[in-house]
Protein backbone atom coordinates (compact mmCIF):
# COMPACT_ATOMS: atom_id res chain seq x y z
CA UNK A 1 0.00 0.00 0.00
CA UNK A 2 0.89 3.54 -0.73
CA UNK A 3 1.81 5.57 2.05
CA UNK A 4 0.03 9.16 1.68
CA UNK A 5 1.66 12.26 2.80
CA UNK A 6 -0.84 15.22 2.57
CA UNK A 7 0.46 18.39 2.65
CA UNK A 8 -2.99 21.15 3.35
CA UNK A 9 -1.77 24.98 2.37
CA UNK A 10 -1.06 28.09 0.00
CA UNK A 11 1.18 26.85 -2.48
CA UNK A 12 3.32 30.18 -1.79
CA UNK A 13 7.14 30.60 -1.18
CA UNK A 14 6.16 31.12 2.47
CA UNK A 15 5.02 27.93 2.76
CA UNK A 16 8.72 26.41 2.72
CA UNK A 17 7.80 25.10 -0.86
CA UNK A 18 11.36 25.48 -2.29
CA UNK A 19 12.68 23.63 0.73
CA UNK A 20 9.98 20.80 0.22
CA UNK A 21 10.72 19.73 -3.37
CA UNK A 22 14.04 20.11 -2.52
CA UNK A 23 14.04 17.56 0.11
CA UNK A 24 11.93 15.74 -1.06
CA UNK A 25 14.08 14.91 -4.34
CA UNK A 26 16.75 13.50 -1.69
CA UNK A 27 13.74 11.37 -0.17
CA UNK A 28 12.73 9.30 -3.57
CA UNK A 29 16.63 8.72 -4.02
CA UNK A 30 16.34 5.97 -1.11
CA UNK A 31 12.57 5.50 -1.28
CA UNK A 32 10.31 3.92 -4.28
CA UNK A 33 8.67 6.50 -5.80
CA UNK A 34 5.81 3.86 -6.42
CA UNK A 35 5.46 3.42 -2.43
CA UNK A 36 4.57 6.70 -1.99
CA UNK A 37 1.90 9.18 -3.09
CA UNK A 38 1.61 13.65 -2.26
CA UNK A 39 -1.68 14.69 -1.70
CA UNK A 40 -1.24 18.37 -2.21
CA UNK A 41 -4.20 20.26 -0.96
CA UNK A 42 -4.50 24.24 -1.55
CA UNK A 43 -3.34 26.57 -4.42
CA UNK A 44 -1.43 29.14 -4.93
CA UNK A 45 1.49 31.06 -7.00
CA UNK A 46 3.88 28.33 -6.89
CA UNK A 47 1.43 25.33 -8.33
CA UNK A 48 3.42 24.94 -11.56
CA UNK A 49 7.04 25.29 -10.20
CA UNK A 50 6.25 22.42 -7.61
CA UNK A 51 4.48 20.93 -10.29
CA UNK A 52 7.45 20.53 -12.35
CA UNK A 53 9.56 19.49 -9.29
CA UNK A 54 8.06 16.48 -8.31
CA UNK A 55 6.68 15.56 -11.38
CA UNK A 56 10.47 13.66 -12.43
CA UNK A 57 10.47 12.50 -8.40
CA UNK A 58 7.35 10.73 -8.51
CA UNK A 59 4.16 9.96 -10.83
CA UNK A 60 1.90 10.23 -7.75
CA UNK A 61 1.36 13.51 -7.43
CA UNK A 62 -2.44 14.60 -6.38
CA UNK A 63 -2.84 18.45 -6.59
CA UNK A 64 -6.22 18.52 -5.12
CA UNK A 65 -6.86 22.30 -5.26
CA UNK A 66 -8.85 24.42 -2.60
CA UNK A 67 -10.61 22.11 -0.54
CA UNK A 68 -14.07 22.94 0.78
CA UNK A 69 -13.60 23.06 4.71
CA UNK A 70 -15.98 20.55 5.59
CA UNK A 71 -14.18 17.70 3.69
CA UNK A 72 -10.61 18.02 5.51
CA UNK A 73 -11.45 15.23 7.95
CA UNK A 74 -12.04 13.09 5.51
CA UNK A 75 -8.67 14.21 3.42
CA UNK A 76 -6.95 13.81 7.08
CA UNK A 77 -8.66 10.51 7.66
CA UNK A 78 -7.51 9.02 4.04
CA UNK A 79 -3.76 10.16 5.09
CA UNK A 80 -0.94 8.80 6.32
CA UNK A 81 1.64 11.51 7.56
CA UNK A 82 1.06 15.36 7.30
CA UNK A 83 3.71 16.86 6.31
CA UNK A 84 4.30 21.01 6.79
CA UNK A 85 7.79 22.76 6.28
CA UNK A 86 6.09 26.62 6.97
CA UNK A 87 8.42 27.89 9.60
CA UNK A 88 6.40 30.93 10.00
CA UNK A 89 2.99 29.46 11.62
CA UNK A 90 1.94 30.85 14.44
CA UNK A 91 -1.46 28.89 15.12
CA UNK A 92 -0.28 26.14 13.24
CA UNK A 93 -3.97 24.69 12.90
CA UNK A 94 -3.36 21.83 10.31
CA UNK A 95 -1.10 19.91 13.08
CA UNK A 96 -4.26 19.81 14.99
CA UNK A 97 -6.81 19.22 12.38
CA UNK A 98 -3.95 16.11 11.79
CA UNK A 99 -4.20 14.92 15.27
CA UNK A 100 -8.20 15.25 15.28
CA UNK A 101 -7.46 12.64 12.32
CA UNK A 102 -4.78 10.28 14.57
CA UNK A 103 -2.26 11.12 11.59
CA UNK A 104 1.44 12.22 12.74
CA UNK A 105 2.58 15.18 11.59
CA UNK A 106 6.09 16.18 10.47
CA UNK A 107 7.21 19.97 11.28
CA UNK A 108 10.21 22.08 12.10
CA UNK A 109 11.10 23.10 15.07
CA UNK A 110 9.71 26.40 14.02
CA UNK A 111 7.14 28.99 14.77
CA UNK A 112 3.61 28.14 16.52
CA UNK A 113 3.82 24.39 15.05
CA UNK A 114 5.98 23.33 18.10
CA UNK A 115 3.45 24.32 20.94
CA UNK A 116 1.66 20.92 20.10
CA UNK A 117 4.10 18.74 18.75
CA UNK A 118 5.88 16.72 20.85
CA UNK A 119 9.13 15.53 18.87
CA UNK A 120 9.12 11.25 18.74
CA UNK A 121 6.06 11.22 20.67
CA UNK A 122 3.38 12.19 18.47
CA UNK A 123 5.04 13.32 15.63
CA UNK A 124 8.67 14.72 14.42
CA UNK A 125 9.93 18.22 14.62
CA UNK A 126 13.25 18.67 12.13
CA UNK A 127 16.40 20.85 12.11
CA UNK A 128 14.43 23.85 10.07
CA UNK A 129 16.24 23.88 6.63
CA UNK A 130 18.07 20.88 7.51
CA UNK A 131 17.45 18.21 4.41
CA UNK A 132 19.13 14.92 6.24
CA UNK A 133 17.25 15.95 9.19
CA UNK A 134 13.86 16.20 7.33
CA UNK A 135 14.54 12.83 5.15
CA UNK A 136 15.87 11.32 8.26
CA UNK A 137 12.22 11.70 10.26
CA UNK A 138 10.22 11.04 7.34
CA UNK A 139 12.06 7.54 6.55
CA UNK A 140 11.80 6.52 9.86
CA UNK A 141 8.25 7.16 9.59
CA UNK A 142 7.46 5.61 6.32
CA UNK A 143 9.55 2.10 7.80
CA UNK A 144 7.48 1.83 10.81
CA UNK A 145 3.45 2.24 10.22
CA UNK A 146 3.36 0.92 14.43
CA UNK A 147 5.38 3.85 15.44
CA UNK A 148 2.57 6.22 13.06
CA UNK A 149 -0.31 4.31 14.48
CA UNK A 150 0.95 4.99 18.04
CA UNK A 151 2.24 8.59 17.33
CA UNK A 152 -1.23 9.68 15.65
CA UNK A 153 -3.34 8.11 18.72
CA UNK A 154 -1.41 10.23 20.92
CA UNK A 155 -2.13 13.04 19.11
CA UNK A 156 -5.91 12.44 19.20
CA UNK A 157 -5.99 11.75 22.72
CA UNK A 158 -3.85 14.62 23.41
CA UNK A 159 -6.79 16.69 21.14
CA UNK A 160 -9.52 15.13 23.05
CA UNK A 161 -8.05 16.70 26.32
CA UNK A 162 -7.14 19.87 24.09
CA UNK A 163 -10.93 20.38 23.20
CA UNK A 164 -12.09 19.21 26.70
CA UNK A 165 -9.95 22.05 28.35
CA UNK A 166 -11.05 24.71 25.56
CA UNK A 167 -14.70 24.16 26.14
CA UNK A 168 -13.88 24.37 29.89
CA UNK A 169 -11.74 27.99 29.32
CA UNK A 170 -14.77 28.69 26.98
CA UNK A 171 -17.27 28.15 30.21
CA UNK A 172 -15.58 29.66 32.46
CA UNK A 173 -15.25 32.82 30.14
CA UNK A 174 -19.06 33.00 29.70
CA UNK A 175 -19.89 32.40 33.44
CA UNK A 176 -17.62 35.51 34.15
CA UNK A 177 -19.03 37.61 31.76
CA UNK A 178 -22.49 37.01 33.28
CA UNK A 179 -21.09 37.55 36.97
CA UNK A 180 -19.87 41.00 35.55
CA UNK A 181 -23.21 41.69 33.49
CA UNK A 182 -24.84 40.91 36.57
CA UNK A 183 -23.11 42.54 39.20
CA UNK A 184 -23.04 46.12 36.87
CA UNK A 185 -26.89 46.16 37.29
CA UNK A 186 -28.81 48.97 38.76
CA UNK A 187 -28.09 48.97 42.59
């Protein structure tokens, strides 16, 4: 079976697209290009130039366009790995949305991504920039589909008690907003 890595973004040079094909043409040196398949979600200025990068890497290249929001879980869910090499996220929203799917995700150590990956545990975090570091973490999770299982069920569990402690925050919030509505009444 084909492992799937889905990358979910603006195909922009901000995205750390020119470091992606790059690394990714030292990944398919060691790896069958017919074990693995991009899923490419999200458009953008740089479509054709990535286009033309991996096309020579690999013939299983999916550009997928914009995708409406309410069919990411299932693009998550049909995944394998998410990939993101944007080392200027500051929410860094797609690692969750991965997690919420119990896919692991593979990031530098960069930006807002790192708040909720925990490097080895449920997902990698690379040298940002570094290509053996990036190849390195993506081989070892291609060779061992265990060590994804495991890493993306930590992920959702650690989402489950993400949400749980939002919606609390979220209560707690409301509640004090009444208190104050209600104690600014007429005396």
């Amino acid at each position: 079976a084909q492992l799937k890595l889905l990358f979910v973004g603006r195909l922009t040079p901000d995205k750390g697209w020119g470091f992606t094909c790059k690394a990714l043409e030292v990944f398919f040196q060691t790896t069958p290009a017919d074990q693995i398949a991009l899923l490419i979600a999200g458009d953008g200025s740089m479509r054709d130039e990535i286009a033309q990068a991996l096309q020579p890497l690999t013939p299983h290249v999916h550009f997928l366009g914009r995708v409406a929001p309410q069919q990411v879980p299932a693009l998550y869910a049909n995944s394998d790995i998410h990939v993101t090499t944007s080392e200027k996220e500051a929410r860094g929203l797609t690692v969750l949305e991965a997690f919420a799917s119990a896919i692991p995700v593979l990031a530098p150590r960069a930006g807002g991504l790192m708040e909720n990956i925990n490097d080895g545990w449920n997902g990698f975090l690379y040298e940002p920039q570094s290509i053996p570091d990036f190849v390195d973490k993506l081989q070892q999770l291609h060779q061992s589909p265990q060590q994804r299982q495991q890493m993306g069920q930590r992920g959702k569990e650690q989402m489950e008690d993400y949400s749980w402690e939002k919606a609390v925050q979220n209560l707690v919030s409301l509640w004090q907003a009444e208190i104050a509505s209600l104690s600014l009444g007429p005396e």
